[in-house]
C-alpha atoms as a PDB file:
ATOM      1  CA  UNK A   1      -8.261   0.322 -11.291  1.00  0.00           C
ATOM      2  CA  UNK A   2      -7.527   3.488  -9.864  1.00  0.00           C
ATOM      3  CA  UNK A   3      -4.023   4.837  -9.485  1.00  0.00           C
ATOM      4  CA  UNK A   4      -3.290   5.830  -5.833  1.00  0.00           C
ATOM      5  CA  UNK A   5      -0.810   8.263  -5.689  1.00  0.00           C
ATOM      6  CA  UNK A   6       2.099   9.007  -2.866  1.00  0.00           C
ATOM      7  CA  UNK A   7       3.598  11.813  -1.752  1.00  0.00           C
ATOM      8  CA  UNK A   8       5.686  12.723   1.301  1.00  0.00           C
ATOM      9  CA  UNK A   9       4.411  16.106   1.701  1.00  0.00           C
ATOM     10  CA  UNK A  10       2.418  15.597   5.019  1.00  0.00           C
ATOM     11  CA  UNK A  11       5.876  14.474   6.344  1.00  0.00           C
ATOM     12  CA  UNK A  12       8.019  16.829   8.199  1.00  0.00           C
ATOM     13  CA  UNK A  13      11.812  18.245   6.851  1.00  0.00           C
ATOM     14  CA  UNK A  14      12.643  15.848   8.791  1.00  0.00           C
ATOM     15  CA  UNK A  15      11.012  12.609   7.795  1.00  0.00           C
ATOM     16  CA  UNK A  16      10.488  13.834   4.229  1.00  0.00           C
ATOM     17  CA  UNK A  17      14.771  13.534   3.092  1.00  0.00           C
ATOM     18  CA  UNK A  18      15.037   9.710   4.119  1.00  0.00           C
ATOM     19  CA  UNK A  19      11.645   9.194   2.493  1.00  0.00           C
ATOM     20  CA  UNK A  20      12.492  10.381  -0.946  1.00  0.00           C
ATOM     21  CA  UNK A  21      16.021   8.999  -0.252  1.00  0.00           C
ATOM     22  CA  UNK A  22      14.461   5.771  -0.216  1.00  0.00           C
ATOM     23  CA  UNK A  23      12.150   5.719  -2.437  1.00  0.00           C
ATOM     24  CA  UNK A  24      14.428   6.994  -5.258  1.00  0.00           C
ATOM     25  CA  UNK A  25      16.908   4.172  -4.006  1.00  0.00           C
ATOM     26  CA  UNK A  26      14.450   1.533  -4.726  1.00  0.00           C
ATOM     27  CA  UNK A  27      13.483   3.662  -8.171  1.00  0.00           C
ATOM     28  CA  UNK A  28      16.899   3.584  -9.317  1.00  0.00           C
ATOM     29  CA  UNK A  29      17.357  -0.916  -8.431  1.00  0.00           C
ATOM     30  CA  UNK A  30      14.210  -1.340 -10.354  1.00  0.00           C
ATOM     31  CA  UNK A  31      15.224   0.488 -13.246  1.00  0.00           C
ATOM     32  CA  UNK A  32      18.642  -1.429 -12.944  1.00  0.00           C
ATOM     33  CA  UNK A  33      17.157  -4.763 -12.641  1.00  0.00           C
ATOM     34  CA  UNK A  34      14.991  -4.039 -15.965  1.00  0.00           C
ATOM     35  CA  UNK A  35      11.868  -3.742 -14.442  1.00  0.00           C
ATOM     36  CA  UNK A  36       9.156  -2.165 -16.731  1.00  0.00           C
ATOM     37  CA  UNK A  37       7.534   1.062 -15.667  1.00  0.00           C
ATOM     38  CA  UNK A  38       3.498  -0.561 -14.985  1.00  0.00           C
ATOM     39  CA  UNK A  39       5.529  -3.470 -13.293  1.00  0.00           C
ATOM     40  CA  UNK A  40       6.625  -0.849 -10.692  1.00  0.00           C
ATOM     41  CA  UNK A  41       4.209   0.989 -10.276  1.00  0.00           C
ATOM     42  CA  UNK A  42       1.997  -2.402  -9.727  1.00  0.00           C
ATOM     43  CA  UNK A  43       4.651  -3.567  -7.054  1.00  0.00           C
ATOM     44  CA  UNK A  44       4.624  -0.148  -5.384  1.00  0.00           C
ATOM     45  CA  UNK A  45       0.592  -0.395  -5.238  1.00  0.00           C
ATOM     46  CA  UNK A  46       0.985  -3.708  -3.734  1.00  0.00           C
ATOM     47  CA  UNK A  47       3.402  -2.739  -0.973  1.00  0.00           C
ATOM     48  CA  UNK A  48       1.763   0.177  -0.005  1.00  0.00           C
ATOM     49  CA  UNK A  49      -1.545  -1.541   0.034  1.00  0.00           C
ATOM     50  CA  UNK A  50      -0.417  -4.521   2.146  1.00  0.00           C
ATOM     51  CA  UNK A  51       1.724  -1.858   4.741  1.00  0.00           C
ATOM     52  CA  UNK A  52      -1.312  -0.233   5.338  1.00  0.00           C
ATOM     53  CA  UNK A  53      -3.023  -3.055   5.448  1.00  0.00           C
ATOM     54  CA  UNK A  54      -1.222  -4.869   8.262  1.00  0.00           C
ATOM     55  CA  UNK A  55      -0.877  -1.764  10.123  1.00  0.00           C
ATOM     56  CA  UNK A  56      -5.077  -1.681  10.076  1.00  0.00           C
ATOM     57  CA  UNK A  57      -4.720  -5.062  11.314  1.00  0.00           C
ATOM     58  CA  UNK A  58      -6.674  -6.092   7.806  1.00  0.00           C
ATOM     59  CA  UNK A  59      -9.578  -3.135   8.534  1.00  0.00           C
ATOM     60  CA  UNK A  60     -10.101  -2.547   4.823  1.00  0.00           C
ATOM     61  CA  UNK A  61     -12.612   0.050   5.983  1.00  0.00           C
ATOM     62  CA  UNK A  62      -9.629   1.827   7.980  1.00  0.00           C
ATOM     63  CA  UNK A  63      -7.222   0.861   5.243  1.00  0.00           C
ATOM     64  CA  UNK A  64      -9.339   2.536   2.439  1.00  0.00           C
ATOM     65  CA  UNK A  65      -9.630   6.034   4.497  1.00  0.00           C
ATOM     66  CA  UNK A  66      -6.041   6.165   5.549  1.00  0.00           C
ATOM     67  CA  UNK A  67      -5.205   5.598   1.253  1.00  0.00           C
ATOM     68  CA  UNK A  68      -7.827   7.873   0.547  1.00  0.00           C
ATOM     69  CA  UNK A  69      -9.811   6.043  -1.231  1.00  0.00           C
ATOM     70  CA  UNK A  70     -13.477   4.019  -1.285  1.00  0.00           C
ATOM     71  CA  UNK A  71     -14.300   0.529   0.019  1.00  0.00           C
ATOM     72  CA  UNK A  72     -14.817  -1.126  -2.757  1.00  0.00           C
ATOM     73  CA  UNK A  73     -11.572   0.637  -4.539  1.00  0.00           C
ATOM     74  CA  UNK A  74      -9.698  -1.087  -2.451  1.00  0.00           C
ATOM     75  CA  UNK A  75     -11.413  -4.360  -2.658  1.00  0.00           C
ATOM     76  CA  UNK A  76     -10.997  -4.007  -6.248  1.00  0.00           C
ATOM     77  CA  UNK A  77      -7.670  -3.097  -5.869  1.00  0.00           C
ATOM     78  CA  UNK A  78      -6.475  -6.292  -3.267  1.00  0.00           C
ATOM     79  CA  UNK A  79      -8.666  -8.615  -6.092  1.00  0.00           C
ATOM     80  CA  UNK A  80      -6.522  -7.247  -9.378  1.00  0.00           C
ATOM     81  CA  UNK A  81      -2.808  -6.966  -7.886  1.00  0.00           C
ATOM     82  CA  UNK A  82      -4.043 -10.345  -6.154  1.00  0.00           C
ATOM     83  CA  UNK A  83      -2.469  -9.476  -2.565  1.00  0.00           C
ATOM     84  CA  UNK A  84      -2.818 -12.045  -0.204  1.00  0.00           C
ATOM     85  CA  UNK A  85      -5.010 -10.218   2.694  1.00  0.00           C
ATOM     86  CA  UNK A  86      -4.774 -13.634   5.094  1.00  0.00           C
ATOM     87  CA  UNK A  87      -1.534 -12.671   6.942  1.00  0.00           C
ATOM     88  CA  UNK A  88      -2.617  -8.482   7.609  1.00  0.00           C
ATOM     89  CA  UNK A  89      -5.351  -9.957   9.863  1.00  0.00           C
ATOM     90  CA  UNK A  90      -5.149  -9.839  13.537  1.00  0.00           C
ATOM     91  CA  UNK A  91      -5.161 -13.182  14.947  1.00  0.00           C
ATOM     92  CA  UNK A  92      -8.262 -13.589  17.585  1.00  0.00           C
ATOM     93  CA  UNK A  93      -9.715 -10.370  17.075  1.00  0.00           C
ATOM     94  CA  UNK A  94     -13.115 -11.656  15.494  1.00  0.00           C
ATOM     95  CA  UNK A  95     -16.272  -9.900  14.871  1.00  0.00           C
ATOM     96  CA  UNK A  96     -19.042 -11.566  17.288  1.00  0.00           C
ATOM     97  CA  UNK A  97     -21.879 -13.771  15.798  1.00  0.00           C
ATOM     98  CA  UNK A  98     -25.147 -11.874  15.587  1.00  0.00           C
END
């Protein structure tokens, strides 16, 4: 699976402080609770995956250029951290039959 990495360097001054402010917050309760390194990183994946996600209203083809990466890397990547894509989808909104 490929690693998809995050940085807050397209944020402004003044997003970018509460950004890493929060993210090292999180960092630092993980480490706390015990939580392994790969375990993070996995539940990091998963979050970011599923915000993006359900802000794409469950366009995996919208998700996967906003995260930078190809279709079926994210397909591959929703399959192995087994994230439940149900809930990012917008209620209604269906494709028409052909």
């Amino acid at each position: 699976m490929e690693v998809i990495h995050f940085t807050c360097s397209d944020l402004s001054p003044r997003e970018k402080l509460p950004c890493v402010n929060n993210l090292e917050s999180v960092v630092l309760q993980m480490y706390k609770a015990g939580i392994r390194g790969s375990e993070a990183v996995r539940e990091f994946q998963k979050a970011f995956i599923l915000a993006v996600l359900k802000d794409q209203s469950g366009n995996q083809c919208s998700a996967a250029k906003i995260l930078g990466i190809k279709e079926n890397t994210l397909r591959r990547a929703i399959r192995a951290l087994e994230i439940a894509i149900g809930p990012t989808r917008a209620v209604g909104k269906r494709r028409p039959a052909r």
